[in-house]
PDB file of N, CA and C in Angstrom:
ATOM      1  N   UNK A   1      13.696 -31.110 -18.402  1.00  0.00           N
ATOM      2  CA  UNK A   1      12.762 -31.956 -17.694  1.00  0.00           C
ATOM      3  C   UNK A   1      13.188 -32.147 -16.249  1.00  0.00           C
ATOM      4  N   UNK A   2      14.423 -32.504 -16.057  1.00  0.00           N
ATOM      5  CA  UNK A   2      14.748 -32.057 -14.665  1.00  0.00           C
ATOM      6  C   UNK A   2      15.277 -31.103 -13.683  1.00  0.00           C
ATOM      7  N   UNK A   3      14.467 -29.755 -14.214  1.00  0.00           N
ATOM      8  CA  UNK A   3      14.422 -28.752 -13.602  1.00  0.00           C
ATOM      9  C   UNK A   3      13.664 -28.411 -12.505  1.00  0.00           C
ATOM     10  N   UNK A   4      12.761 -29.345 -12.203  1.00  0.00           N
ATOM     11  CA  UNK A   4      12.000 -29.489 -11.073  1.00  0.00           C
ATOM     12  C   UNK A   4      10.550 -29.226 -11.610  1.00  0.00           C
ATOM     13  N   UNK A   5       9.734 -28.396 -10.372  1.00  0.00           N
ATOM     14  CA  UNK A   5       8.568 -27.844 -10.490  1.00  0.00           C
ATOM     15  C   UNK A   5       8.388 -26.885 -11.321  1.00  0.00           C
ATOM     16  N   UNK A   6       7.156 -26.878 -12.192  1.00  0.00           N
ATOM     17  CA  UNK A   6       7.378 -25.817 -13.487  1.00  0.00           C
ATOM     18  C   UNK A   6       5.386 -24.809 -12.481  1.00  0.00           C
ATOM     19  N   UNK A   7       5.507 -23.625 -12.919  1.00  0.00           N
ATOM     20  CA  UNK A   7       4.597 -22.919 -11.869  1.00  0.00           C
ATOM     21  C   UNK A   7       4.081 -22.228 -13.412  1.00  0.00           C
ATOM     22  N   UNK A   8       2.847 -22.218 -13.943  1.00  0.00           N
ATOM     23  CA  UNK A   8       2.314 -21.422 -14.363  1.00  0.00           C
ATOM     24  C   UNK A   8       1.098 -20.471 -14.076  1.00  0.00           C
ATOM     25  N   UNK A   9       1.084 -19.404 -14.111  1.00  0.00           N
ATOM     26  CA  UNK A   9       0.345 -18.317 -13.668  1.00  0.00           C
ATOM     27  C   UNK A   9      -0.677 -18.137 -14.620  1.00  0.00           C
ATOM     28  N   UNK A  10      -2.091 -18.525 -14.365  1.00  0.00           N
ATOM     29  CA  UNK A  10      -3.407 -18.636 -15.052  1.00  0.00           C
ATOM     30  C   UNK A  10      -4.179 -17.154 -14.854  1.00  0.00           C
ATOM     31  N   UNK A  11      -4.545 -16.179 -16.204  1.00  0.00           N
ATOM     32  CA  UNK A  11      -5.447 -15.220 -16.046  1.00  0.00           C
ATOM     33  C   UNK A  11      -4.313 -14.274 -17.192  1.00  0.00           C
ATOM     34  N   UNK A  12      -4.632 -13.163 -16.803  1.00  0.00           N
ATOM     35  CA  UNK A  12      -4.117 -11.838 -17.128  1.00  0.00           C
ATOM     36  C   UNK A  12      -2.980 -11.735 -16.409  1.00  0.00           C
ATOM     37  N   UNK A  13      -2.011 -11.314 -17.282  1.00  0.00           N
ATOM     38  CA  UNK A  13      -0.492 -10.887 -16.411  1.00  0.00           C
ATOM     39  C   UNK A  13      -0.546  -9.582 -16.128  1.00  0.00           C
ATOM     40  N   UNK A  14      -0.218  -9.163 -15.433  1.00  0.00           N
ATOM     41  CA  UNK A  14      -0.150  -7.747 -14.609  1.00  0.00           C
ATOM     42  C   UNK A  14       1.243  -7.937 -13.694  1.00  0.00           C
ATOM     43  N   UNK A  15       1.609  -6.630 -13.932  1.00  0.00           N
ATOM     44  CA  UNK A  15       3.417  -6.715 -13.002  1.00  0.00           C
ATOM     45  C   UNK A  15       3.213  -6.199 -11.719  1.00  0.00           C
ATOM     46  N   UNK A  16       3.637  -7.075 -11.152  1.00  0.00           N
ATOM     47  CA  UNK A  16       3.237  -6.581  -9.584  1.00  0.00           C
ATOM     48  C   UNK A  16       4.158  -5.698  -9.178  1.00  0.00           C
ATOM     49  N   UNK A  17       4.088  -5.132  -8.287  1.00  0.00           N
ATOM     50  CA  UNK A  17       4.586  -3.774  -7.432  1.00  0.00           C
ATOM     51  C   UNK A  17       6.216  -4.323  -6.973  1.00  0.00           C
ATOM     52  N   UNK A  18       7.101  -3.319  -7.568  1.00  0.00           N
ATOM     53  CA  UNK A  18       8.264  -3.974  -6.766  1.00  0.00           C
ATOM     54  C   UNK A  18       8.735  -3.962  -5.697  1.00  0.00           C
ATOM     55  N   UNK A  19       9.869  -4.663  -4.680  1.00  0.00           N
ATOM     56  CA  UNK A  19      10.071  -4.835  -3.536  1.00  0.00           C
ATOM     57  C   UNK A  19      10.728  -3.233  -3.156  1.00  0.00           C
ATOM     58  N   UNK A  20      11.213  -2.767  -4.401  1.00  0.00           N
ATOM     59  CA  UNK A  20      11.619  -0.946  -4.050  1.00  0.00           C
ATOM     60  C   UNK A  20      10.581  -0.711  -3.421  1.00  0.00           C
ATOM     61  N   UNK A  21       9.438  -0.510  -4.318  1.00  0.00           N
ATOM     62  CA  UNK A  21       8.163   0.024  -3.926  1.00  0.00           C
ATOM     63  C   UNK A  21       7.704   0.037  -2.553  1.00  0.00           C
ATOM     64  N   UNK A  22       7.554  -1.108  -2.106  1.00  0.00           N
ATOM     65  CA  UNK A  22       6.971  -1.506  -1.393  1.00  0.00           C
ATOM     66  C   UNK A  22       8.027  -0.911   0.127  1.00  0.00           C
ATOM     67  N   UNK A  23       9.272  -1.250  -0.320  1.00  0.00           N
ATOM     68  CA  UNK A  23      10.199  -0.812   0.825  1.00  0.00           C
ATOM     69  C   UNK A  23      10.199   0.581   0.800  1.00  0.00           C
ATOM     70  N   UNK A  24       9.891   1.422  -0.156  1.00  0.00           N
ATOM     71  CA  UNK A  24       9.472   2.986  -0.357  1.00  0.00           C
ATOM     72  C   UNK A  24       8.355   3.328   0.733  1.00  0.00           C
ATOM     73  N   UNK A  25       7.337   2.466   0.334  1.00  0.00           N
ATOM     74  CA  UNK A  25       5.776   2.985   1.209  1.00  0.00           C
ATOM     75  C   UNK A  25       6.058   2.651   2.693  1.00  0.00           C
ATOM     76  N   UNK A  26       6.956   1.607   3.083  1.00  0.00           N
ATOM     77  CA  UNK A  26       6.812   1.178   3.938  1.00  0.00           C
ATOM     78  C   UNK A  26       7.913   2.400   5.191  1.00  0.00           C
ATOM     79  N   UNK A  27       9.166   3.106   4.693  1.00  0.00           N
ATOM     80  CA  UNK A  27       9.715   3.889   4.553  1.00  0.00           C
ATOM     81  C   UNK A  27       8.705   5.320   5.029  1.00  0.00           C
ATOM     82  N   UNK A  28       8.033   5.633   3.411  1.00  0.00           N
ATOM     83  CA  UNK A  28       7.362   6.944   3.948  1.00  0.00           C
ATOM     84  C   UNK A  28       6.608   6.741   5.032  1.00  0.00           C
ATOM     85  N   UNK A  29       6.245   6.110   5.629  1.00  0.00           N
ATOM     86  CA  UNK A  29       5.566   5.182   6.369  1.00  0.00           C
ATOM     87  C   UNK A  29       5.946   5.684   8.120  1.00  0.00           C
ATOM     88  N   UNK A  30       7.329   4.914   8.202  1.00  0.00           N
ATOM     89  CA  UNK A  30       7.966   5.036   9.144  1.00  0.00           C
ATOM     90  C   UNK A  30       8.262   6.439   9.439  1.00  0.00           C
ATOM     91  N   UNK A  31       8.892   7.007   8.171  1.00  0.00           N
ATOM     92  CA  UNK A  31       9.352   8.396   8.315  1.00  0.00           C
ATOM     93  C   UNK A  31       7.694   9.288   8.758  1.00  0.00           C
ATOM     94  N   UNK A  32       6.660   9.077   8.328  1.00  0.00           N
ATOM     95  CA  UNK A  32       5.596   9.959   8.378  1.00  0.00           C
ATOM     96  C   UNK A  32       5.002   9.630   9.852  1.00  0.00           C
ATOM     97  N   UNK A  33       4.870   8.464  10.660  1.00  0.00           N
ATOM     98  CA  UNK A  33       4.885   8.384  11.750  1.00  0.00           C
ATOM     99  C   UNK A  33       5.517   9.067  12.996  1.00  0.00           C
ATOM    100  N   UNK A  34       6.819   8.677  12.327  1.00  0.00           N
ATOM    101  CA  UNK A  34       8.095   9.622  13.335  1.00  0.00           C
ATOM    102  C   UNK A  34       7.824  11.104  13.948  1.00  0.00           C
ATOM    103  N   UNK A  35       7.139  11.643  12.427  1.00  0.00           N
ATOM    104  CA  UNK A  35       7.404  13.057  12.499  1.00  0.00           C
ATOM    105  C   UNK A  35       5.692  13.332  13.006  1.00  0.00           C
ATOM    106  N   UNK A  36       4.464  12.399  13.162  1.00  0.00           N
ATOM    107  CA  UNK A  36       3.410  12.519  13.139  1.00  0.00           C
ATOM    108  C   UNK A  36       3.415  12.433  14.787  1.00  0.00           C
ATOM    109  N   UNK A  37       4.128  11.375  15.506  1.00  0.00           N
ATOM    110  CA  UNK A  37       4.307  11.165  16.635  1.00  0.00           C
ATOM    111  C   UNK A  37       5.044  12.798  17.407  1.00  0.00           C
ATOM    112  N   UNK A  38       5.944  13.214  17.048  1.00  0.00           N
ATOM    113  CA  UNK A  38       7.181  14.165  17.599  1.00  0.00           C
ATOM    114  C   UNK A  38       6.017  15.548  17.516  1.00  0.00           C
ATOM    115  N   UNK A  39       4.655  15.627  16.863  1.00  0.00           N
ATOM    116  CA  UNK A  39       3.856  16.968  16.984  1.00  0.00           C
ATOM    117  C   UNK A  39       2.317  16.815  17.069  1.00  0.00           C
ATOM    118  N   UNK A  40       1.989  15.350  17.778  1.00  0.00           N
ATOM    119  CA  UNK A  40       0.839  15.248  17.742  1.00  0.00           C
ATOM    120  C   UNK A  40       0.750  14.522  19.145  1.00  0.00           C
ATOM    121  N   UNK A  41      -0.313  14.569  19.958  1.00  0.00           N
ATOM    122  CA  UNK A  41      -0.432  13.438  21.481  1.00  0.00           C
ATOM    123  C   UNK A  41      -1.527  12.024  21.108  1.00  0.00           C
ATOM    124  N   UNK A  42      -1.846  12.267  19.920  1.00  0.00           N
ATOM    125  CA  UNK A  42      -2.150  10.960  19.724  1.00  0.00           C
ATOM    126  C   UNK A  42      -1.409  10.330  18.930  1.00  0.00           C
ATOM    127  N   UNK A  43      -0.720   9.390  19.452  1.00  0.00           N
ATOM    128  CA  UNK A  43       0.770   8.838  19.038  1.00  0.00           C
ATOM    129  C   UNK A  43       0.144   7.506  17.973  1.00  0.00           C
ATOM    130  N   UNK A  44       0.745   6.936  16.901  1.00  0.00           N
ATOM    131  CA  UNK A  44       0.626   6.302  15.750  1.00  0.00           C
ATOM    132  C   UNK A  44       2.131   5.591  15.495  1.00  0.00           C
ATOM    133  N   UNK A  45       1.514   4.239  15.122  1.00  0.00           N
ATOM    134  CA  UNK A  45       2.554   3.795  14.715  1.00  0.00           C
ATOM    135  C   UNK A  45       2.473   3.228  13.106  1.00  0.00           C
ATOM    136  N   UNK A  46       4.069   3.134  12.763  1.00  0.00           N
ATOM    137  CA  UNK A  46       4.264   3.074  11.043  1.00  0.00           C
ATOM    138  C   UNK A  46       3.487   1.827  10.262  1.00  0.00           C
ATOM    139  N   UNK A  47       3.210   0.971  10.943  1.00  0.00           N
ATOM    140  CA  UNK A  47       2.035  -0.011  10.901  1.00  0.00           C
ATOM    141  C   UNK A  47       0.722   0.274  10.812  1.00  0.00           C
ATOM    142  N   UNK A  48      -0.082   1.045  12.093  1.00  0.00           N
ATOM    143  CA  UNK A  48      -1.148   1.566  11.390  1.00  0.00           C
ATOM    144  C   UNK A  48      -1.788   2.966  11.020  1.00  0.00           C
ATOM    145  N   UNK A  49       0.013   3.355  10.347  1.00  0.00           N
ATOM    146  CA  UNK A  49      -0.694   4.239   9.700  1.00  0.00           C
ATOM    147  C   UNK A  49      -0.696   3.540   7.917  1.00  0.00           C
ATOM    148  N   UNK A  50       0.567   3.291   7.617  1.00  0.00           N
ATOM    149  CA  UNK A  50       0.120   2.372   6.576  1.00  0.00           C
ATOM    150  C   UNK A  50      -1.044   1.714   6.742  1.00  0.00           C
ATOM    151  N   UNK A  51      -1.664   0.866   7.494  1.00  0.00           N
ATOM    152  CA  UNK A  51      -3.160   0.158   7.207  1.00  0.00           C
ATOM    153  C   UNK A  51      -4.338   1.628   6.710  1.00  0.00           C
ATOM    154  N   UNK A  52      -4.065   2.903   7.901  1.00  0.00           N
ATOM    155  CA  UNK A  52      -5.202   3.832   7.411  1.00  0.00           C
ATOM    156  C   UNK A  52      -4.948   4.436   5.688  1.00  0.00           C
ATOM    157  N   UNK A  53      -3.537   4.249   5.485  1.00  0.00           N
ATOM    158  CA  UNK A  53      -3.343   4.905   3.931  1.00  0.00           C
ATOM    159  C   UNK A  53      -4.300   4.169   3.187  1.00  0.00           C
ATOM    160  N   UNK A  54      -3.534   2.820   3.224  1.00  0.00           N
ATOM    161  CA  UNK A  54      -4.590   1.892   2.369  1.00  0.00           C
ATOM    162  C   UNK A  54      -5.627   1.748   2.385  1.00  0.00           C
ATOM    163  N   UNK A  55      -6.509   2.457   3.966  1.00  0.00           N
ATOM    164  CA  UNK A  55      -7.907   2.425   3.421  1.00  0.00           C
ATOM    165  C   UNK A  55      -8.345   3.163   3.071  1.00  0.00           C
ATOM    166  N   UNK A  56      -7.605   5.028   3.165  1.00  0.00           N
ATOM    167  CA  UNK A  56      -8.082   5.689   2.270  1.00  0.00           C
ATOM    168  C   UNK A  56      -7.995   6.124   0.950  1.00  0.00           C
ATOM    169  N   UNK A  57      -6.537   5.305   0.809  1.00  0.00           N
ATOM    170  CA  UNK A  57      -6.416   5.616  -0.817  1.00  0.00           C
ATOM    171  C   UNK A  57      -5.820   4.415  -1.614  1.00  0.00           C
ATOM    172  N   UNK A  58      -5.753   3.607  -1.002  1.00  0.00           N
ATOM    173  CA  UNK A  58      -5.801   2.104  -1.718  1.00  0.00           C
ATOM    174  C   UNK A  58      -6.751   1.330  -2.088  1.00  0.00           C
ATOM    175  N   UNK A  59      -6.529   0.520  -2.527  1.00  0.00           N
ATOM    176  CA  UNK A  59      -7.453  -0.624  -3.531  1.00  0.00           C
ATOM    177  C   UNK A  59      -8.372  -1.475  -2.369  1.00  0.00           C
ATOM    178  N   UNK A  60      -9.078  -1.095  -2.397  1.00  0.00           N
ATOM    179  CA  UNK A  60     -10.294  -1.814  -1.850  1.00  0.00           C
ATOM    180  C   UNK A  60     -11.383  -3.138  -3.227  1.00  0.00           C
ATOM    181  N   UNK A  61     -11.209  -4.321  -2.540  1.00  0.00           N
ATOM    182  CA  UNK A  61     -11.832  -5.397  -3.073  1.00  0.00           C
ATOM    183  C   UNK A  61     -13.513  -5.505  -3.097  1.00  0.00           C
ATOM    184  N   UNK A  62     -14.211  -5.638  -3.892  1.00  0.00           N
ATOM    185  CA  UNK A  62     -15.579  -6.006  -3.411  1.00  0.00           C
ATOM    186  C   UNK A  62     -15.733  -7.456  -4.038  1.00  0.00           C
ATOM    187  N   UNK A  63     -16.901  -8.112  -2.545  1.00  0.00           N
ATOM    188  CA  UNK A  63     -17.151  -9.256  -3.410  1.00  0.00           C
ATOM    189  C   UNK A  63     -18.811  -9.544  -2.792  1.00  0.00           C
ATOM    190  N   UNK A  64     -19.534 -10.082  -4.021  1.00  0.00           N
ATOM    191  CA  UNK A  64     -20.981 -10.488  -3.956  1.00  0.00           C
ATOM    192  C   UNK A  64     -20.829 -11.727  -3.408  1.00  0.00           C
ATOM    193  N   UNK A  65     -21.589 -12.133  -2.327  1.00  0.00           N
ATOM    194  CA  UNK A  65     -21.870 -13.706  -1.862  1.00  0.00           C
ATOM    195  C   UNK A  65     -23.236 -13.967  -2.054  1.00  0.00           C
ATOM    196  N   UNK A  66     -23.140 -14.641  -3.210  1.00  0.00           N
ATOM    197  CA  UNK A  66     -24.672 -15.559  -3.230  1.00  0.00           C
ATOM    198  C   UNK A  66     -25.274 -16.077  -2.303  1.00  0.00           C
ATOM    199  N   UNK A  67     -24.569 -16.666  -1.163  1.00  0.00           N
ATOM    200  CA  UNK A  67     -25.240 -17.865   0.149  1.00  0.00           C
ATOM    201  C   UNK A  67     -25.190 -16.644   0.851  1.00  0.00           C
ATOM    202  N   UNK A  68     -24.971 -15.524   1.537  1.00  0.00           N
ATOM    203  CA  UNK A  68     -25.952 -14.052   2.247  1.00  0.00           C
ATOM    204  C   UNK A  68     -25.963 -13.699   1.130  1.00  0.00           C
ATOM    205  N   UNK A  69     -26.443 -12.745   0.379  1.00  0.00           N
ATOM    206  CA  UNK A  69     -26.551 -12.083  -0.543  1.00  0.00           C
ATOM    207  C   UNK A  69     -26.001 -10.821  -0.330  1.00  0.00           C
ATOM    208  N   UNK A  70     -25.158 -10.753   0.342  1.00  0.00           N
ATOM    209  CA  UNK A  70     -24.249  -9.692   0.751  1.00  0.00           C
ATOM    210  C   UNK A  70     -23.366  -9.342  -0.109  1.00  0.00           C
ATOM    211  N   UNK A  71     -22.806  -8.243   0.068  1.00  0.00           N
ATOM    212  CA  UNK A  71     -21.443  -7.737  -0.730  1.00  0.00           C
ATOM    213  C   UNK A  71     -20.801  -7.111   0.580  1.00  0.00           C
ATOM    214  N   UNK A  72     -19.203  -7.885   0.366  1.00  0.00           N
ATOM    215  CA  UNK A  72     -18.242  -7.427   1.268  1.00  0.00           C
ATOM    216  C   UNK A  72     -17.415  -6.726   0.579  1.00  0.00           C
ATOM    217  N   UNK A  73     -16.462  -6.364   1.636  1.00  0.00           N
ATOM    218  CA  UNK A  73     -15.283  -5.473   0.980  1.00  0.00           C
ATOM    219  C   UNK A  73     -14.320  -5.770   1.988  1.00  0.00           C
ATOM    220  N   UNK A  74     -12.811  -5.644   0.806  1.00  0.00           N
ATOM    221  CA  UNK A  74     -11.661  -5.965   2.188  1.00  0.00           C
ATOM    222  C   UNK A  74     -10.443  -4.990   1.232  1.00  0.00           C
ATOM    223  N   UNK A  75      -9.824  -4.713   1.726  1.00  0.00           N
ATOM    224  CA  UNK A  75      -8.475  -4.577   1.666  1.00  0.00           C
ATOM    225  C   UNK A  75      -7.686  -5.085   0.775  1.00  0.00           C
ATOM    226  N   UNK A  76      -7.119  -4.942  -0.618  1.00  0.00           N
ATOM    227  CA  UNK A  76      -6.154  -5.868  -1.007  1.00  0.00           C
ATOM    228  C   UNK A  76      -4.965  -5.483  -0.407  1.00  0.00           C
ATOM    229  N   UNK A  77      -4.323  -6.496  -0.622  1.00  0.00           N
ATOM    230  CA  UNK A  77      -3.034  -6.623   0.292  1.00  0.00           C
ATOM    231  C   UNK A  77      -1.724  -6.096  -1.023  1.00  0.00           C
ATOM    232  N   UNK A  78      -1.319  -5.315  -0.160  1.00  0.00           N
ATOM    233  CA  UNK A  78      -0.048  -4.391  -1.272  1.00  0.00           C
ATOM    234  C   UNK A  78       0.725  -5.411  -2.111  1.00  0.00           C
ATOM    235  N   UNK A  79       0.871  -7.171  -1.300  1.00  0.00           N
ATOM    236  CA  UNK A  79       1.597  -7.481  -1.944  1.00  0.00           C
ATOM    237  C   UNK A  79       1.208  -8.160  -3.390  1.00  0.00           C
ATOM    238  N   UNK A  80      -0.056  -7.820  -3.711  1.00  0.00           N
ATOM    239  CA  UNK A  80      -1.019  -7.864  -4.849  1.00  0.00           C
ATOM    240  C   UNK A  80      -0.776  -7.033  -5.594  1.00  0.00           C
ATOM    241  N   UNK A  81      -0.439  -5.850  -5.496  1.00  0.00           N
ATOM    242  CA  UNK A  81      -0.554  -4.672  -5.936  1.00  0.00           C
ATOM    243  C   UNK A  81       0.079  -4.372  -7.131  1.00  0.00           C
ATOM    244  N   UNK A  82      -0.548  -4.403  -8.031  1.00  0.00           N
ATOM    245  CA  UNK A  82       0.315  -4.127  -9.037  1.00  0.00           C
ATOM    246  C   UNK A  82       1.257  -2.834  -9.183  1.00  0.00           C
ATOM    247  N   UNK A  83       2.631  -2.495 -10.144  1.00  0.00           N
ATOM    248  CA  UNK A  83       2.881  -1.320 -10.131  1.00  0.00           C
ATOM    249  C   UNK A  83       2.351  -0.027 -10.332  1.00  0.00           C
ATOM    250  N   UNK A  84       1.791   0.281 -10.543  1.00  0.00           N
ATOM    251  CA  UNK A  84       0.582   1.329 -10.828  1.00  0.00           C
ATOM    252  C   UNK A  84       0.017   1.474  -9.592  1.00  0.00           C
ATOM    253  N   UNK A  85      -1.124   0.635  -9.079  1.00  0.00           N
ATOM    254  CA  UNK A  85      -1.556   0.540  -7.639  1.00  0.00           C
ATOM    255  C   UNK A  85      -0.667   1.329  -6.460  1.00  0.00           C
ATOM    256  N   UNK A  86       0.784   0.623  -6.823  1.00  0.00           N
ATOM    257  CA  UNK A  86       1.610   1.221  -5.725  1.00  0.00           C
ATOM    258  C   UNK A  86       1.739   2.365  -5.952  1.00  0.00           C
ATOM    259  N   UNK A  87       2.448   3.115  -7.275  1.00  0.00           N
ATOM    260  CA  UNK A  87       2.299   4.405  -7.543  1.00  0.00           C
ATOM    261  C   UNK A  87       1.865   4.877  -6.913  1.00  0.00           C
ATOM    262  N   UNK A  88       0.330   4.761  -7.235  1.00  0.00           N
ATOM    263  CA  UNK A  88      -0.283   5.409  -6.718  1.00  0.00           C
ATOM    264  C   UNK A  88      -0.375   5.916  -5.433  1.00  0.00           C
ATOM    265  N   UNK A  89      -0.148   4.574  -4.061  1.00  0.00           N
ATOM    266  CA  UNK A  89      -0.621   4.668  -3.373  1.00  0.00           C
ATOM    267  C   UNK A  89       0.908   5.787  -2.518  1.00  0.00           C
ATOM    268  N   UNK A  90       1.859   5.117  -2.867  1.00  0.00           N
ATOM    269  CA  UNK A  90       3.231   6.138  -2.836  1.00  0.00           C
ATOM    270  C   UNK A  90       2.950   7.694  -3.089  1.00  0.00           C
ATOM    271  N   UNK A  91       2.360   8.350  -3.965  1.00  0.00           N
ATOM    272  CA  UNK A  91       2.174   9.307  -4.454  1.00  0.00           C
ATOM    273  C   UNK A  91       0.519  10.234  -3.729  1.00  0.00           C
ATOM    274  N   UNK A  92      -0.063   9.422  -3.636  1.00  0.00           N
ATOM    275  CA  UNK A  92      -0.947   9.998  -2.404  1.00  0.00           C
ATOM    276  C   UNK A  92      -0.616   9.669  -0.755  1.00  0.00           C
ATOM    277  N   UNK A  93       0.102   9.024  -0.447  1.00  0.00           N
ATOM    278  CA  UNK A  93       1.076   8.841   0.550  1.00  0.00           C
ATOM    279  C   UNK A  93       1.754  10.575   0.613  1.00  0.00           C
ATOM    280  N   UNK A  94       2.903  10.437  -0.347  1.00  0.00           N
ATOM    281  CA  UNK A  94       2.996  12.107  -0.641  1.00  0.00           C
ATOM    282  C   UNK A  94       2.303  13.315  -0.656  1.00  0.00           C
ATOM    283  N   UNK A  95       1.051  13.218  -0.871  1.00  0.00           N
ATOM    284  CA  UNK A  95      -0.021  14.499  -0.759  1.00  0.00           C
ATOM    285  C   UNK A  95      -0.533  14.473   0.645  1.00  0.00           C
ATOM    286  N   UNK A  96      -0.614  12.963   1.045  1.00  0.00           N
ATOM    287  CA  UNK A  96      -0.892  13.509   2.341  1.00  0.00           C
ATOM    288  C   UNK A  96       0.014  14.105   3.672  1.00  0.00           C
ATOM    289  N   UNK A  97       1.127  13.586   3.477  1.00  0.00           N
ATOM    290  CA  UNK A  97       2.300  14.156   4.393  1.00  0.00           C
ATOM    291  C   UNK A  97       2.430  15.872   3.816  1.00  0.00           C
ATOM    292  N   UNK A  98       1.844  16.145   2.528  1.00  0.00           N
ATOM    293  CA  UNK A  98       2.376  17.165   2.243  1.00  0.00           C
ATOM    294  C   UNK A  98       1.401  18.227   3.228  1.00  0.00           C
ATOM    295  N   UNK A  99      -0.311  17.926   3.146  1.00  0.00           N
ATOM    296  CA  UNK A  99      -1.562  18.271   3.575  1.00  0.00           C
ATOM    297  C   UNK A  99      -1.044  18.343   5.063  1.00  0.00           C
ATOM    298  N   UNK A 100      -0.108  17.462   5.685  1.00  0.00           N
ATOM    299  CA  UNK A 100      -0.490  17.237   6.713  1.00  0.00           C
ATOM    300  C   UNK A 100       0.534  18.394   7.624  1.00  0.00           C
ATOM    301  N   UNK A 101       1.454  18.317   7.000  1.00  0.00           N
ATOM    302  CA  UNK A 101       2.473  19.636   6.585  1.00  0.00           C
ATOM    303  C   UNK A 101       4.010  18.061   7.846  1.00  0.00           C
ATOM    304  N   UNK A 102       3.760  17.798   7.345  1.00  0.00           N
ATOM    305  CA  UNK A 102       4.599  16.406   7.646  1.00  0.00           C
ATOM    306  C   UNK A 102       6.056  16.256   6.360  1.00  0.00           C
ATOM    307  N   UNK A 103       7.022  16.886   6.828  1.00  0.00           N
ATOM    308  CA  UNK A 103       8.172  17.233   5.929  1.00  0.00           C
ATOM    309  C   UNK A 103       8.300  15.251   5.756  1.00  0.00           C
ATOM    310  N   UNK A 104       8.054  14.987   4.130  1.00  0.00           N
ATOM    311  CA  UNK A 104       9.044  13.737   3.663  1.00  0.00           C
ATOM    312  C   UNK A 104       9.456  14.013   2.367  1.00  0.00           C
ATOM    313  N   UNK A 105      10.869  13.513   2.492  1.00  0.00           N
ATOM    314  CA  UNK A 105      11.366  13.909   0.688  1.00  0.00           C
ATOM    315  C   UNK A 105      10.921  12.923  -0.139  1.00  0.00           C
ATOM    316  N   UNK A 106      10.734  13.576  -1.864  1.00  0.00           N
ATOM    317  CA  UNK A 106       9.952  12.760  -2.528  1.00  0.00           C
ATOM    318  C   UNK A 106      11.260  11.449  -3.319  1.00  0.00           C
ATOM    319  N   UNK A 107      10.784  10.235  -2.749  1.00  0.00           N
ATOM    320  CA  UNK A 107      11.625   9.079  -3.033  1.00  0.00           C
ATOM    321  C   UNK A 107      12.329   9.187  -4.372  1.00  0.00           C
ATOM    322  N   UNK A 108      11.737   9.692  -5.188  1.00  0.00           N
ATOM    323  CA  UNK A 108      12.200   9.822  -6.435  1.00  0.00           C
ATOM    324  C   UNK A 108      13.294  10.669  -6.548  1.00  0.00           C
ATOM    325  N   UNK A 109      14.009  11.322  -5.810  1.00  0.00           N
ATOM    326  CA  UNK A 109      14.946  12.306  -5.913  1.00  0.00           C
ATOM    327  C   UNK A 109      16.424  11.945  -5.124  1.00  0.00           C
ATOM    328  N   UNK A 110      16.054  10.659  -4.579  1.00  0.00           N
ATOM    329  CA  UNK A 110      17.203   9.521  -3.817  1.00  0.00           C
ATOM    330  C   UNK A 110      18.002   8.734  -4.717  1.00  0.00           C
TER     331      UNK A 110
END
């Protein structure tokens, strides 16, 4: 009882993405910039190129608003991401450096 604040998590459990992970993407990231910058004149940084990964091969949100009757869409944020999600997004991260002919070694072999 006097352990303090007790936090329970309401819904479906899902394991979120670990801080490896995340320090992985953020990594291929840097490294895929580096080498994107050193053979290209439109120069990029490891910031937004991570934002363009995620919008082309990450989890995109939709949501219906009754008061416009609109449907938006945003971005979920990696640190949502469950493990799988990241996988993923790590692993097409990888196809595209591979496409892009952008030498990165595959994390899994570290």
């Amino acid at each position: 009882a006097d352990r303090g604040p007790q936090f329970v998590r309401h819904g479906d459990y899902r394991e979120s993405r670990s801080l490896s992970q995340n320090d992985c993407f953020r990594g291929l990231c840097r490294d895929a910039a580096e080498a994107w910058n050193a053979s290209h004149d439109d120069k990029t940084s490891a910031d937004a190129l991570a934002r363009d990964l995620k919008v082309e091969y990450g989890v995109i949100l939709t949501e219906w608003s009754p008061v416009s009757g609109k449907r938006s869409a945003r971005l979920k944020s990696t640190a949502d991401y469950t493990k799988a999600e990241m996988a993923s997004l790590i692993t097409a991260t990888l196809a595209w450096a591979f496409e892009q002919g952008i030498p990165l070694s595959d994390p899994r072999a570290t």
